[in-house]
PDB file of N, CA and C in Angstrom:
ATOM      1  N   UNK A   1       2.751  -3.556  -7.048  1.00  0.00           N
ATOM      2  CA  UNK A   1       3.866  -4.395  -7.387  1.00  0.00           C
ATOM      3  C   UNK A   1       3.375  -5.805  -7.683  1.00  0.00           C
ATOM      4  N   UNK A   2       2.349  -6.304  -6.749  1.00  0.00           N
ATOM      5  CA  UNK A   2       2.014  -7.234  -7.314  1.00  0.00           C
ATOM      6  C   UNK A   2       1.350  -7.642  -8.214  1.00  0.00           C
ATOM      7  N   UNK A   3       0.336  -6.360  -9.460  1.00  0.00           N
ATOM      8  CA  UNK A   3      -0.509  -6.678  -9.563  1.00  0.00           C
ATOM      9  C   UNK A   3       0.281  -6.662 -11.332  1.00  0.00           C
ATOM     10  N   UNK A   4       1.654  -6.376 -11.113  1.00  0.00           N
ATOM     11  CA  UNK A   4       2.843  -6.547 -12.041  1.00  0.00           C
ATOM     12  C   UNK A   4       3.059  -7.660 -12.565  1.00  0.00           C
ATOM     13  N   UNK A   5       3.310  -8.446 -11.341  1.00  0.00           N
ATOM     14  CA  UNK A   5       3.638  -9.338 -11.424  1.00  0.00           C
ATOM     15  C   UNK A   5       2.645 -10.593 -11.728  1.00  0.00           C
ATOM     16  N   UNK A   6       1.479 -10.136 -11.830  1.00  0.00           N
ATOM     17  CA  UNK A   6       0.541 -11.490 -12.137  1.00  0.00           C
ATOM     18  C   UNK A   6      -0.212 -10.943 -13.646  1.00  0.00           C
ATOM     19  N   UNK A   7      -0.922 -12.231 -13.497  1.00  0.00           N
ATOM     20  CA  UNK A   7      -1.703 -12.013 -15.106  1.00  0.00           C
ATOM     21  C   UNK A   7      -2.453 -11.511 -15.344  1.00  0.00           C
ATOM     22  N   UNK A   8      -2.518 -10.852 -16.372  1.00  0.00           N
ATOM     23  CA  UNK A   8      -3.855 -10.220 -16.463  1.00  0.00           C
ATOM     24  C   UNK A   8      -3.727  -8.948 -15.931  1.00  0.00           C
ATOM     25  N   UNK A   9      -5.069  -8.456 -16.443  1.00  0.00           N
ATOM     26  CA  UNK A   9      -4.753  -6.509 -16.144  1.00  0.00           C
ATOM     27  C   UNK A   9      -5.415  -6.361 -15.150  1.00  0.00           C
ATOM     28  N   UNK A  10      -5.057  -5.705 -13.678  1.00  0.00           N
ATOM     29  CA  UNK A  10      -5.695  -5.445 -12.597  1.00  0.00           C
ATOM     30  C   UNK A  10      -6.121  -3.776 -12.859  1.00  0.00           C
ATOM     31  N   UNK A  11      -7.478  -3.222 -12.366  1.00  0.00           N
ATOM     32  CA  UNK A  11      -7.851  -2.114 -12.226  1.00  0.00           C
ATOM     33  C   UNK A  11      -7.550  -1.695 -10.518  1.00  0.00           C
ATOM     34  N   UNK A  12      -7.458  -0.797 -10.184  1.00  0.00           N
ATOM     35  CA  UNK A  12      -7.368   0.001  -9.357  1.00  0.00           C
ATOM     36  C   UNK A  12      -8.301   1.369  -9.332  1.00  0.00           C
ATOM     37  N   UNK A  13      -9.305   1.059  -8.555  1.00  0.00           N
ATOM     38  CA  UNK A  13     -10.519   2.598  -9.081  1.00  0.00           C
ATOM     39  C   UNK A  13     -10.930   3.040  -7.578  1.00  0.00           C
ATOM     40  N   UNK A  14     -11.519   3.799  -7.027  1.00  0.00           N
ATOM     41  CA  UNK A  14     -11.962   4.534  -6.208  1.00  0.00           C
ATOM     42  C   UNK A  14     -11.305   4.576  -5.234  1.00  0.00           C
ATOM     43  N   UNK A  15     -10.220   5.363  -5.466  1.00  0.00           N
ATOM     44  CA  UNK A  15      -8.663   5.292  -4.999  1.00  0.00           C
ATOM     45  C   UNK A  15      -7.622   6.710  -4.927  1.00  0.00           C
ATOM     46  N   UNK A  16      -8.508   7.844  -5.321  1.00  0.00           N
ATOM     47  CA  UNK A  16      -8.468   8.884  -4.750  1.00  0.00           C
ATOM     48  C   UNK A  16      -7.592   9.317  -4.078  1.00  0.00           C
ATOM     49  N   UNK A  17      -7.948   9.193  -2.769  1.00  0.00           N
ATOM     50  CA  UNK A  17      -7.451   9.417  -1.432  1.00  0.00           C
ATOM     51  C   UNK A  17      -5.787   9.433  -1.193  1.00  0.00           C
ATOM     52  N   UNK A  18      -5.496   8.231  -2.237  1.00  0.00           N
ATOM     53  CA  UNK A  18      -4.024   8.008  -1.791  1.00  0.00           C
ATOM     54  C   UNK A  18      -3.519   9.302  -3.077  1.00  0.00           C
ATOM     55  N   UNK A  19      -3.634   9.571  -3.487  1.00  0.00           N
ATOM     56  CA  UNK A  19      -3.279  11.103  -3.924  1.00  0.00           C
ATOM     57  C   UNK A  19      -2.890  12.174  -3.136  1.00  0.00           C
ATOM     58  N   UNK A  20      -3.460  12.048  -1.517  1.00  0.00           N
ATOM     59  CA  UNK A  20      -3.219  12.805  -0.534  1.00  0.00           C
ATOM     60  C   UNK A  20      -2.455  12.591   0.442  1.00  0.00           C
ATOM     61  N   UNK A  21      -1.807  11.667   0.493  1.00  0.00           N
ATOM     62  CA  UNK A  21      -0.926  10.905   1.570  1.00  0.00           C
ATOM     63  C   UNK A  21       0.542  11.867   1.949  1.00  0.00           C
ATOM     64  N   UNK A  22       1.223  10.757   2.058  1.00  0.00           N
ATOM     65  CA  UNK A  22       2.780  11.708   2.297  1.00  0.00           C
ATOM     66  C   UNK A  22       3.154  11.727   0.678  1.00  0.00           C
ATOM     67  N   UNK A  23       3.448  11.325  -0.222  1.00  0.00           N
ATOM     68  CA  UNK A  23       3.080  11.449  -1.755  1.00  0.00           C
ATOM     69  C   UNK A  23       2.189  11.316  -2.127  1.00  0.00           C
ATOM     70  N   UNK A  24       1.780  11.903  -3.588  1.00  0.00           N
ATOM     71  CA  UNK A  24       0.755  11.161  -4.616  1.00  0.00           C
ATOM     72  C   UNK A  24       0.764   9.976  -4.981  1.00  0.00           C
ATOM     73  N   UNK A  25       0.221   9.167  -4.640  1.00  0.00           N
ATOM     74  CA  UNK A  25       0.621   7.458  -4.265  1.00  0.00           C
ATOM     75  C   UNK A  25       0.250   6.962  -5.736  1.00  0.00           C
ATOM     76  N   UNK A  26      -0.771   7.604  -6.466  1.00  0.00           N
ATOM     77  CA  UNK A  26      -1.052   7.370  -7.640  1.00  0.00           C
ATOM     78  C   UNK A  26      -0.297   7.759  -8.570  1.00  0.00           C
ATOM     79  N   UNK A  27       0.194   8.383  -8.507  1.00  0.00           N
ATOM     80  CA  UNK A  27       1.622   9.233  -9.727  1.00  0.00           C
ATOM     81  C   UNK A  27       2.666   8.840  -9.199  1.00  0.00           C
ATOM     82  N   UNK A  28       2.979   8.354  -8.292  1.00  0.00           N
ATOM     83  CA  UNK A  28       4.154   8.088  -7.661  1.00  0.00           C
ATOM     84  C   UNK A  28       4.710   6.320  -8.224  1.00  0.00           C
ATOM     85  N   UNK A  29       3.518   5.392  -7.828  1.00  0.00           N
ATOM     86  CA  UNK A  29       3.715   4.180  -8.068  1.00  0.00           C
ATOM     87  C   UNK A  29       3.550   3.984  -9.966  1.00  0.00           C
ATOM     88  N   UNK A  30       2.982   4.843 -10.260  1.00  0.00           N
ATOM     89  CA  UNK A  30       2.962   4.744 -11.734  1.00  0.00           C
ATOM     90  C   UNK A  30       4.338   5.227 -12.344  1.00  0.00           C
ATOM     91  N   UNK A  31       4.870   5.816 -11.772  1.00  0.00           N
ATOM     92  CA  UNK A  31       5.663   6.456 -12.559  1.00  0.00           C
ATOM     93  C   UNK A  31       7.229   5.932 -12.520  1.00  0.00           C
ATOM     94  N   UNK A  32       7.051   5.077 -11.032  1.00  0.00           N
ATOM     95  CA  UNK A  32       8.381   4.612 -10.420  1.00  0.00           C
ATOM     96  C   UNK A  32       8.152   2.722 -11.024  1.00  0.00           C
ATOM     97  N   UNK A  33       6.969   2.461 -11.182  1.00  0.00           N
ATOM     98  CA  UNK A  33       6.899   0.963 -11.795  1.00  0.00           C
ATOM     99  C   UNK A  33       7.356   1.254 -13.304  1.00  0.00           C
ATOM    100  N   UNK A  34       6.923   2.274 -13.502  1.00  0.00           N
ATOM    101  CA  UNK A  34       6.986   2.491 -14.984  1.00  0.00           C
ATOM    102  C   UNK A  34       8.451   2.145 -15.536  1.00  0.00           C
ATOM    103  N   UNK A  35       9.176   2.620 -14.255  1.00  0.00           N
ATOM    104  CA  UNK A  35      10.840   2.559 -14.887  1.00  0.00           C
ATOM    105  C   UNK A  35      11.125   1.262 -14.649  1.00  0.00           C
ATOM    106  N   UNK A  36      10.580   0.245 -13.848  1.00  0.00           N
ATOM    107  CA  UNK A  36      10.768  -1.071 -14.560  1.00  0.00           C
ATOM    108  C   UNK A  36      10.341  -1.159 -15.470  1.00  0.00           C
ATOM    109  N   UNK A  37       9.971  -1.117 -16.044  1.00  0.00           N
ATOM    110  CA  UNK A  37       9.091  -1.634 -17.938  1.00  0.00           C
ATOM    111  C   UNK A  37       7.674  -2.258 -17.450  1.00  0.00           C
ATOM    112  N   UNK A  38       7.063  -1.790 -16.801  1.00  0.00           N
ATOM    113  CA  UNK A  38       5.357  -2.019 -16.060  1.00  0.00           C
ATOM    114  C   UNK A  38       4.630  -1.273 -16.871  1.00  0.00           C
ATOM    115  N   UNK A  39       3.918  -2.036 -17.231  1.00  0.00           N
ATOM    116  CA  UNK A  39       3.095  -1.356 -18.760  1.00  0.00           C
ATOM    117  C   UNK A  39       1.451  -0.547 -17.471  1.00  0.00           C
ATOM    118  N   UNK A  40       1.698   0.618 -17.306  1.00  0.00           N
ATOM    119  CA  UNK A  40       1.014   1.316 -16.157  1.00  0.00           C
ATOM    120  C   UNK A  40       0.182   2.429 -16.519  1.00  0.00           C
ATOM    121  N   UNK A  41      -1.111   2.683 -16.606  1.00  0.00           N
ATOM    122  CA  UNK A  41      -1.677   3.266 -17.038  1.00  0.00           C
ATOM    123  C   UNK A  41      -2.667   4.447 -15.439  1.00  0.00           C
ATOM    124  N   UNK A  42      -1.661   5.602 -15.575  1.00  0.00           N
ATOM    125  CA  UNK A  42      -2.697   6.403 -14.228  1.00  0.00           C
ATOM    126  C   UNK A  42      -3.940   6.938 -14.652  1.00  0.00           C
ATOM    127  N   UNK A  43      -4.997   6.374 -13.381  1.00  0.00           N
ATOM    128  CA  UNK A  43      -5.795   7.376 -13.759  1.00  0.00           C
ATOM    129  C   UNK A  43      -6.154   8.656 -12.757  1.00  0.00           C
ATOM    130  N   UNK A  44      -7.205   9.434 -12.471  1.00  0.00           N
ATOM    131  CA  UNK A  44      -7.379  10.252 -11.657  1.00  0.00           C
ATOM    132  C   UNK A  44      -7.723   9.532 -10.433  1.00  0.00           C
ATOM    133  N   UNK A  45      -8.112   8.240 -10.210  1.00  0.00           N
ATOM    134  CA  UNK A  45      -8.335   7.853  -9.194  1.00  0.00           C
ATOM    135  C   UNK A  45      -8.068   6.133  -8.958  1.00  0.00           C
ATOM    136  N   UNK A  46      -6.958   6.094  -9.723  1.00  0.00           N
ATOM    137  CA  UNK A  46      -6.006   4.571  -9.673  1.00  0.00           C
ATOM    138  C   UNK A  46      -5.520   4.617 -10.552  1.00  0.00           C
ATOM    139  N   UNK A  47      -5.275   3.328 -11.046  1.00  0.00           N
ATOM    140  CA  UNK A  47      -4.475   2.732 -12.285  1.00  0.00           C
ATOM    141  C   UNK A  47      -5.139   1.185 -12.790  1.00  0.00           C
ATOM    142  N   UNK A  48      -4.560   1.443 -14.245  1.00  0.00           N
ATOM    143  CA  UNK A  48      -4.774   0.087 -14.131  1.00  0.00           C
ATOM    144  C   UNK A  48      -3.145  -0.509 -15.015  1.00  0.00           C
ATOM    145  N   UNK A  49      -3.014  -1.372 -14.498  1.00  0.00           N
ATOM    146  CA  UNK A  49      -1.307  -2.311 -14.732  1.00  0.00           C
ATOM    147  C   UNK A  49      -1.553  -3.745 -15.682  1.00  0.00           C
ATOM    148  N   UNK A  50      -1.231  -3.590 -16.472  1.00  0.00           N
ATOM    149  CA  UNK A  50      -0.788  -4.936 -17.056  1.00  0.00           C
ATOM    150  C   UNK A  50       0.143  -6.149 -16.205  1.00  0.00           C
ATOM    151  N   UNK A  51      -0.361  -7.414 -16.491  1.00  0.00           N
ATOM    152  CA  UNK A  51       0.824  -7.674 -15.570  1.00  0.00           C
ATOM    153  C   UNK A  51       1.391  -8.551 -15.975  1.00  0.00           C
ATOM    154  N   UNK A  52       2.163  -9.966 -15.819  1.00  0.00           N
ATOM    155  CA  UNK A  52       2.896 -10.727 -16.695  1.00  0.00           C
ATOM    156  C   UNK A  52       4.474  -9.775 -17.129  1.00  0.00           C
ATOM    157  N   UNK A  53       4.613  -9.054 -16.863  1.00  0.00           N
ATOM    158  CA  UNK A  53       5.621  -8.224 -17.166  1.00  0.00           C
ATOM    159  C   UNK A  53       7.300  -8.685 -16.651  1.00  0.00           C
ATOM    160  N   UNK A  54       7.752  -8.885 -17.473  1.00  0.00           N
ATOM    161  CA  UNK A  54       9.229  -8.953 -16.919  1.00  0.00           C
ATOM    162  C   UNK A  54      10.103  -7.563 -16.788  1.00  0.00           C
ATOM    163  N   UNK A  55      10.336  -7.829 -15.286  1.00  0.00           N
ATOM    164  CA  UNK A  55      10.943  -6.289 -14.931  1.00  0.00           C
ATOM    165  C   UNK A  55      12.499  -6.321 -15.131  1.00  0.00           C
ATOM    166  N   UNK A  56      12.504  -4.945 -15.303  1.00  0.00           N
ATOM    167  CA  UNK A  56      13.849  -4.383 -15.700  1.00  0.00           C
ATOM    168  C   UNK A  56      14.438  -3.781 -14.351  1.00  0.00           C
ATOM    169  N   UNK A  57      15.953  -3.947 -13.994  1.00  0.00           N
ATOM    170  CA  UNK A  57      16.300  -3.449 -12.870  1.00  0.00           C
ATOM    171  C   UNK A  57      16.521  -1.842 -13.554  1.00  0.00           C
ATOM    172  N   UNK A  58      16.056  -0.807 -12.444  1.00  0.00           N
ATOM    173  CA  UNK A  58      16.592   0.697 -12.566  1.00  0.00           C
ATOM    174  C   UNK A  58      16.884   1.318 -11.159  1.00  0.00           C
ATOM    175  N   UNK A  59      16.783   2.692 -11.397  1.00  0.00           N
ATOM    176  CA  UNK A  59      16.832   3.138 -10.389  1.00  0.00           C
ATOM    177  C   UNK A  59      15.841   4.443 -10.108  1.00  0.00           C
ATOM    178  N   UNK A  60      15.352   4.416  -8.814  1.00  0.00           N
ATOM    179  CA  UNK A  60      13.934   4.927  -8.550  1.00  0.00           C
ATOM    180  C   UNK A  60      13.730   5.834  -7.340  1.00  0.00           C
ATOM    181  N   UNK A  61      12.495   6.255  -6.906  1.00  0.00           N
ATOM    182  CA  UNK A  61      12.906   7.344  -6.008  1.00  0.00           C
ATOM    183  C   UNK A  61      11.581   6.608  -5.220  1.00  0.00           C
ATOM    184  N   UNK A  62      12.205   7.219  -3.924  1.00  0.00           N
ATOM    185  CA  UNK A  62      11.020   6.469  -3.023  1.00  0.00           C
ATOM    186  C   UNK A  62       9.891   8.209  -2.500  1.00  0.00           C
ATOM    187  N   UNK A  63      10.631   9.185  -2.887  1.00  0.00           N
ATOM    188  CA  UNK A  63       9.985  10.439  -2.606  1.00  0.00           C
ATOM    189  C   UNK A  63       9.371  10.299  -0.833  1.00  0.00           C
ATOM    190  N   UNK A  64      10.039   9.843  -0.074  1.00  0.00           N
ATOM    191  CA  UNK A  64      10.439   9.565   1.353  1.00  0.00           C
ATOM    192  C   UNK A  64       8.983   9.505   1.963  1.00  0.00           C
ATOM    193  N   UNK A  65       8.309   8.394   1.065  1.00  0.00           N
ATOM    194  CA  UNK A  65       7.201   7.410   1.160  1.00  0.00           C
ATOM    195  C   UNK A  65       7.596   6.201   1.311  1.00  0.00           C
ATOM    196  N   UNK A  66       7.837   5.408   3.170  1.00  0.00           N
ATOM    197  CA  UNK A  66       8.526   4.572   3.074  1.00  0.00           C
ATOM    198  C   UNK A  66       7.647   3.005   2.207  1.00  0.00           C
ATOM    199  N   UNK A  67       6.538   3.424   1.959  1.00  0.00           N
ATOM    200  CA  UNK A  67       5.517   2.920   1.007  1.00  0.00           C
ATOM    201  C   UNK A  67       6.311   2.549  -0.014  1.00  0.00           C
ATOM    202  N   UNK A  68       6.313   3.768  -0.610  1.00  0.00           N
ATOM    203  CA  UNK A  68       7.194   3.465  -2.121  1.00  0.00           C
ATOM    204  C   UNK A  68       8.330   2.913  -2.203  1.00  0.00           C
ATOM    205  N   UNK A  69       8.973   2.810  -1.025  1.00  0.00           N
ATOM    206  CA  UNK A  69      10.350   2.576  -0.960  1.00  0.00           C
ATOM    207  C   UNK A  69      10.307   0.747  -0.676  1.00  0.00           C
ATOM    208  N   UNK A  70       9.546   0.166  -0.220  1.00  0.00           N
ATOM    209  CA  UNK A  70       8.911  -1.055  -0.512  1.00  0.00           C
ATOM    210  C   UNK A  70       8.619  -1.704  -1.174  1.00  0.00           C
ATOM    211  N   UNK A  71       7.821  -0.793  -2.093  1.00  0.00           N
ATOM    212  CA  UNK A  71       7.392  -1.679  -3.627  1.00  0.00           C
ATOM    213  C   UNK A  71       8.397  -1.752  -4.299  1.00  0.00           C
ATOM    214  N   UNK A  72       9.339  -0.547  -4.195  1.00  0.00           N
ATOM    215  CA  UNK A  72      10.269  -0.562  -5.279  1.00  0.00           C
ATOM    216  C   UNK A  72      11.393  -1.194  -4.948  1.00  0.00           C
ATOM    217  N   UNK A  73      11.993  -1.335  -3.647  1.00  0.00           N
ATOM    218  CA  UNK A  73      12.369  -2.564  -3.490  1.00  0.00           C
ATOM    219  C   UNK A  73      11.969  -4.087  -3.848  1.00  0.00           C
ATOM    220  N   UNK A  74      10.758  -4.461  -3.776  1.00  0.00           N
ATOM    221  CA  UNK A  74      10.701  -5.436  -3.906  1.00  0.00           C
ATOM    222  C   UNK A  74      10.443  -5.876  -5.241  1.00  0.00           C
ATOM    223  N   UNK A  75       9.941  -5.057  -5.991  1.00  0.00           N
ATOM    224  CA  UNK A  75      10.136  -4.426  -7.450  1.00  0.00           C
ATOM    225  C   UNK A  75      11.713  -5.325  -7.988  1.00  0.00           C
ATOM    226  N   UNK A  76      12.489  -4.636  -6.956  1.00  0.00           N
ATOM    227  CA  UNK A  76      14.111  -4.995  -7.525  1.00  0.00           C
ATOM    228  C   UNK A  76      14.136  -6.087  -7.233  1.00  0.00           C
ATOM    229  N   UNK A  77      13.883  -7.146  -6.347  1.00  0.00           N
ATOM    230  CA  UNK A  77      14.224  -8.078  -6.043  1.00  0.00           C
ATOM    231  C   UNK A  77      13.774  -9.129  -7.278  1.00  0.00           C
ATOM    232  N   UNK A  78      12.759  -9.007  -7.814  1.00  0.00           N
ATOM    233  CA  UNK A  78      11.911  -9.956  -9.174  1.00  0.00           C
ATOM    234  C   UNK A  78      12.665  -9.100 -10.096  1.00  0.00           C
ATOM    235  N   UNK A  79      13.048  -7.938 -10.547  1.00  0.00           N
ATOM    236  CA  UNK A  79      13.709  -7.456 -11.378  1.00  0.00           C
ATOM    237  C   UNK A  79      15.174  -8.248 -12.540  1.00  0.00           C
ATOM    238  N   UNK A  80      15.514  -8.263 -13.349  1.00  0.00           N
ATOM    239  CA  UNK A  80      16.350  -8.481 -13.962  1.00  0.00           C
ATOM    240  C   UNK A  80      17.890  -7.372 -13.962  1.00  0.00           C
ATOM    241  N   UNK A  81      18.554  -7.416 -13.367  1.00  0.00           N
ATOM    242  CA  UNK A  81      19.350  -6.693 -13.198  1.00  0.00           C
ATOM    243  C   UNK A  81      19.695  -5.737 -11.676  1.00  0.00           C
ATOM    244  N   UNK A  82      19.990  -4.895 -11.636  1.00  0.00           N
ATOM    245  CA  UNK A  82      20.497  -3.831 -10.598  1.00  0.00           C
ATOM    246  C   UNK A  82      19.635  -2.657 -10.471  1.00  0.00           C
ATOM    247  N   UNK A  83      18.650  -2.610  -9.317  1.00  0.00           N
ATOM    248  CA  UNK A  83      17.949  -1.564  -8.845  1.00  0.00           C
ATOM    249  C   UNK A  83      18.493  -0.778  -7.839  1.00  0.00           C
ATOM    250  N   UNK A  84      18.256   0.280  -7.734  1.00  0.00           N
ATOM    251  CA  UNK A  84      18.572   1.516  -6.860  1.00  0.00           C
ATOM    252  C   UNK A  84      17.445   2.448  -6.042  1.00  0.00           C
ATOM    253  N   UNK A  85      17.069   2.247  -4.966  1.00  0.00           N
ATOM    254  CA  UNK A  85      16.190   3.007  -4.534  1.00  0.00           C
ATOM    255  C   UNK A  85      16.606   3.917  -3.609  1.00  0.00           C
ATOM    256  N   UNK A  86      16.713   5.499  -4.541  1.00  0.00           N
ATOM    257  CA  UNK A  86      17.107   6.495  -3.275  1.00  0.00           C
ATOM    258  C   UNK A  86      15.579   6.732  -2.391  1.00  0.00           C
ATOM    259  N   UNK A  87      15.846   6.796  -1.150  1.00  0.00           N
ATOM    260  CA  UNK A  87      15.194   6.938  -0.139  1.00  0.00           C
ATOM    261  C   UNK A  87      14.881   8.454   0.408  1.00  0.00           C
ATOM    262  N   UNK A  88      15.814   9.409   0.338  1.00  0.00           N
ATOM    263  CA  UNK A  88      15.586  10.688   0.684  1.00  0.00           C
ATOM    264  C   UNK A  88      14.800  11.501  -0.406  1.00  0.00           C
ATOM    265  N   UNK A  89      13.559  12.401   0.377  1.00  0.00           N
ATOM    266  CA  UNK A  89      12.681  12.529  -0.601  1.00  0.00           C
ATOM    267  C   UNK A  89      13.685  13.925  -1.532  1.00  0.00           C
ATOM    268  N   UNK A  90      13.733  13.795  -2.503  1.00  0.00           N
ATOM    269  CA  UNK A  90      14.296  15.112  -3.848  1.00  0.00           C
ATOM    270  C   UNK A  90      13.700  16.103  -3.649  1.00  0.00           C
ATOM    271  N   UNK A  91      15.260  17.322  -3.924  1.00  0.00           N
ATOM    272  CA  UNK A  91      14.181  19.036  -4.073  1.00  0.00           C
ATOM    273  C   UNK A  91      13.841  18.488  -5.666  1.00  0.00           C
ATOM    274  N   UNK A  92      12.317  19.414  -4.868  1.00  0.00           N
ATOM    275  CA  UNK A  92      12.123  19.493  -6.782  1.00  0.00           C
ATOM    276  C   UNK A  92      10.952  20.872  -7.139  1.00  0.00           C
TER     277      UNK A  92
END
């Protein structure tokens, strides 16, 4: 979230691991920044984020990673508009 919010493109590499957590922390944060308008690029073992980005309020899933449910809150708070973070993780 923060690395959104600042300049310049941050890498994220030997980062693996969080793939294994209570979510895929790497597909998870990519995919849920993404729906702010976070220009987010996953890789197999991070990301790397553009940042300078002005966020868009949406609505997002925390996949009952109270992790995710953090960023993407706070995500909303710098956001432009009305965010939604359901908290209970989805059948899927």
């Amino acid at each position: 979230m923060a690395a959104a919010c600042a300049k310049g493109t941050t890498i994220i590499k030997d980062a693996a691991e969080l793939k294994v957590k209570e979510s895929n922390r790497i597909a998870v944060v990519a995919r849920e920044l993404g729906k702010f308008g976070v220009k987010i690029e996953e890789r197999s073992d991070g990301m790397i984020i553009e940042g300078g980005n002005s966020l868009k309020g949406c609505r997002c899933q925390s996949f009952g990673d109270h992790r995710i449910a953090m960023a993407a809150a706070v995500a909303g708070l710098v956001a432009e508009g009305q965010t939604i973070v359901k908290v209970r993780k989805p059948f899927l």
